[in-house]
C-alpha atoms as a PDB file:
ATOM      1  CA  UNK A   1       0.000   0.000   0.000  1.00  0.00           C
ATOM      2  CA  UNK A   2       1.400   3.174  -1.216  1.00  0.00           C
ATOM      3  CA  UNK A   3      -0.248   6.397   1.039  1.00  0.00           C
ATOM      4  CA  UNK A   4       0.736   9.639  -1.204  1.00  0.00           C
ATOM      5  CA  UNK A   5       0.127  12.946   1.464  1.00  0.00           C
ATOM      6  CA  UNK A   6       1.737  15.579   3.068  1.00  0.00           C
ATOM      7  CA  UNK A   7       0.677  14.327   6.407  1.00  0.00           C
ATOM      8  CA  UNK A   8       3.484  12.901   8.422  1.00  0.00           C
ATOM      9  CA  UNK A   9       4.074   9.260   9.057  1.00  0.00           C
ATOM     10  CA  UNK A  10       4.242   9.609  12.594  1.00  0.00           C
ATOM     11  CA  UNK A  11       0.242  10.548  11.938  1.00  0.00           C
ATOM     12  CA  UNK A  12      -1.231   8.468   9.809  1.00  0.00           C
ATOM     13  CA  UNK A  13       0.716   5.476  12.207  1.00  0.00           C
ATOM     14  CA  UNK A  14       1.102   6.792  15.150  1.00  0.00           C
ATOM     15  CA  UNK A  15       3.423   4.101  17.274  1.00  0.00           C
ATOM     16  CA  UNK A  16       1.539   5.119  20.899  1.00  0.00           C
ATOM     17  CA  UNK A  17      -1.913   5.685  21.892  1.00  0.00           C
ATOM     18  CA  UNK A  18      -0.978   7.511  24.438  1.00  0.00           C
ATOM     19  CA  UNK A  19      -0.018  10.553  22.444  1.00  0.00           C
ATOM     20  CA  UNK A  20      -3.465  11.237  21.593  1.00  0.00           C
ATOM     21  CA  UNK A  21      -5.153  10.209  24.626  1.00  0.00           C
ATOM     22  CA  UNK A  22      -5.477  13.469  26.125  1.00  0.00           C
ATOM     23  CA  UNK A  23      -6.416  15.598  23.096  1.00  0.00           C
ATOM     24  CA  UNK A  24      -9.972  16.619  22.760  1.00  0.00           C
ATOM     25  CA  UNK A  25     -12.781  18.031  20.244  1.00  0.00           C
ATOM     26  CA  UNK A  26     -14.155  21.029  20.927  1.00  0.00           C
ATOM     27  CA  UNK A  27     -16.103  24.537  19.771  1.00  0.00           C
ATOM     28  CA  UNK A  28     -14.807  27.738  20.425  1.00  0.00           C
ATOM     29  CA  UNK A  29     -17.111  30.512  18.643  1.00  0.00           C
ATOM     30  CA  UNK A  30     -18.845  27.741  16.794  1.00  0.00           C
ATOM     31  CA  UNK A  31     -15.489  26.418  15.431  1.00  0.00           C
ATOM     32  CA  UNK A  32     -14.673  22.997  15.825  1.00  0.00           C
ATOM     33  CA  UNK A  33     -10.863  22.374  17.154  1.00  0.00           C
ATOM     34  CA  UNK A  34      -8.395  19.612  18.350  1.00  0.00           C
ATOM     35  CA  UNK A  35      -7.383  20.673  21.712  1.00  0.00           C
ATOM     36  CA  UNK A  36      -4.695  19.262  24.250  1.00  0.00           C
ATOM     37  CA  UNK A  37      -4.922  20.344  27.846  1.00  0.00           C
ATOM     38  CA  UNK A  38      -2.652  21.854  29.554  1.00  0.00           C
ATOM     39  CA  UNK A  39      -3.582  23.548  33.218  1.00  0.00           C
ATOM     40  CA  UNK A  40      -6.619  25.378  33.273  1.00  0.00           C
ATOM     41  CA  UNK A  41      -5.641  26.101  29.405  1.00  0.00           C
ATOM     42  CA  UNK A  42      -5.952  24.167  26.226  1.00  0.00           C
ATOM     43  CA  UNK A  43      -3.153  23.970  23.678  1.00  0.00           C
ATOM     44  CA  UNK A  44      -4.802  23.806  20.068  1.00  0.00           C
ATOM     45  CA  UNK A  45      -3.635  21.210  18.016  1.00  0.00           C
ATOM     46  CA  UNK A  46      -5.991  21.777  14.492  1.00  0.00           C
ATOM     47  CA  UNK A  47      -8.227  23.714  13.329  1.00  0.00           C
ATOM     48  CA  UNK A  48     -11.534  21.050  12.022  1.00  0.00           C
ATOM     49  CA  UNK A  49     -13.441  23.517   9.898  1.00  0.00           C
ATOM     50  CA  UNK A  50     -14.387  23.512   6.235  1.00  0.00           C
ATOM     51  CA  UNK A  51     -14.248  27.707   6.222  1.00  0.00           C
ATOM     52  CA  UNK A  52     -10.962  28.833   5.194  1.00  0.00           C
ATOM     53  CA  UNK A  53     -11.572  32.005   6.911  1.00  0.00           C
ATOM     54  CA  UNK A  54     -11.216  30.150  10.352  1.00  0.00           C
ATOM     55  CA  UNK A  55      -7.508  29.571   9.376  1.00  0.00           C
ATOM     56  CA  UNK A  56      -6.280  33.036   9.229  1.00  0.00           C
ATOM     57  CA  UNK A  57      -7.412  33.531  13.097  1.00  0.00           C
ATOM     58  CA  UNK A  58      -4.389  34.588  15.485  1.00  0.00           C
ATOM     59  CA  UNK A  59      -6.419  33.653  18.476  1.00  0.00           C
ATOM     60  CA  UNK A  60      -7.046  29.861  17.695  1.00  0.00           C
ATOM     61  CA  UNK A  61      -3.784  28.884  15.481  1.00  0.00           C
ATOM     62  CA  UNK A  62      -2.057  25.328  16.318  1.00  0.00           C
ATOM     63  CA  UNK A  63       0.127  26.294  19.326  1.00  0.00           C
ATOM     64  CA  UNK A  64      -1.780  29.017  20.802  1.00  0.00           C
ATOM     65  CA  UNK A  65      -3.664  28.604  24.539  1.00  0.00           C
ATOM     66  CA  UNK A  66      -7.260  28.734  24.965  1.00  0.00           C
ATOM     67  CA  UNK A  67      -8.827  29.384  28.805  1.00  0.00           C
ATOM     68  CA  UNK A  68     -11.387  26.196  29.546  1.00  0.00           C
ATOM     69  CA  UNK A  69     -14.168  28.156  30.249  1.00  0.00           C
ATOM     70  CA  UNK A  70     -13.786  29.742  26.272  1.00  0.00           C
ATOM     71  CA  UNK A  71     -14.440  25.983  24.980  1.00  0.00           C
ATOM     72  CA  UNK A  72     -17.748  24.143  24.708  1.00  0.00           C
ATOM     73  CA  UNK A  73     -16.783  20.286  25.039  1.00  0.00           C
ATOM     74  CA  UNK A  74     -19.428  17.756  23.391  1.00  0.00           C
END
């Protein structure tokens, strides 16, 4: 099987579980996100929307904090 993508290996296989145990879906301002948590913050990890105008967002780019109380967990 030959997987053509500009996604990393370490991704599409990830070798431990436990990397992703602790990462989250959420909304913030009826955006979806990928979220880590770290403290009484969250660490975003991706963006999950389908408008491109989400993306160019300082507040909620990969590697920026989040207070809990902003996010709306499902």
């Amino acid at each position: 099987m030959i997987i053509h993508s500009i996604v990393p290996h370490e991704h599409i296989f990830p070798s431990n579980q436990e990397d992703f145990s602790n990462q989250t879906e959420c909304m913030w301002n009826d955006i979806p996100l990928l979220v880590e948590q770290v403290g009484h913050k969250c660490r975003v990890i991706r963006i999950m929307s389908s408008d491109p105008s989400d993306y160019l967002r300082s507040e909620i780019q990969p590697g920026s904090q989040i207070y809990i109380n902003e996010l709306h967990f499902s």
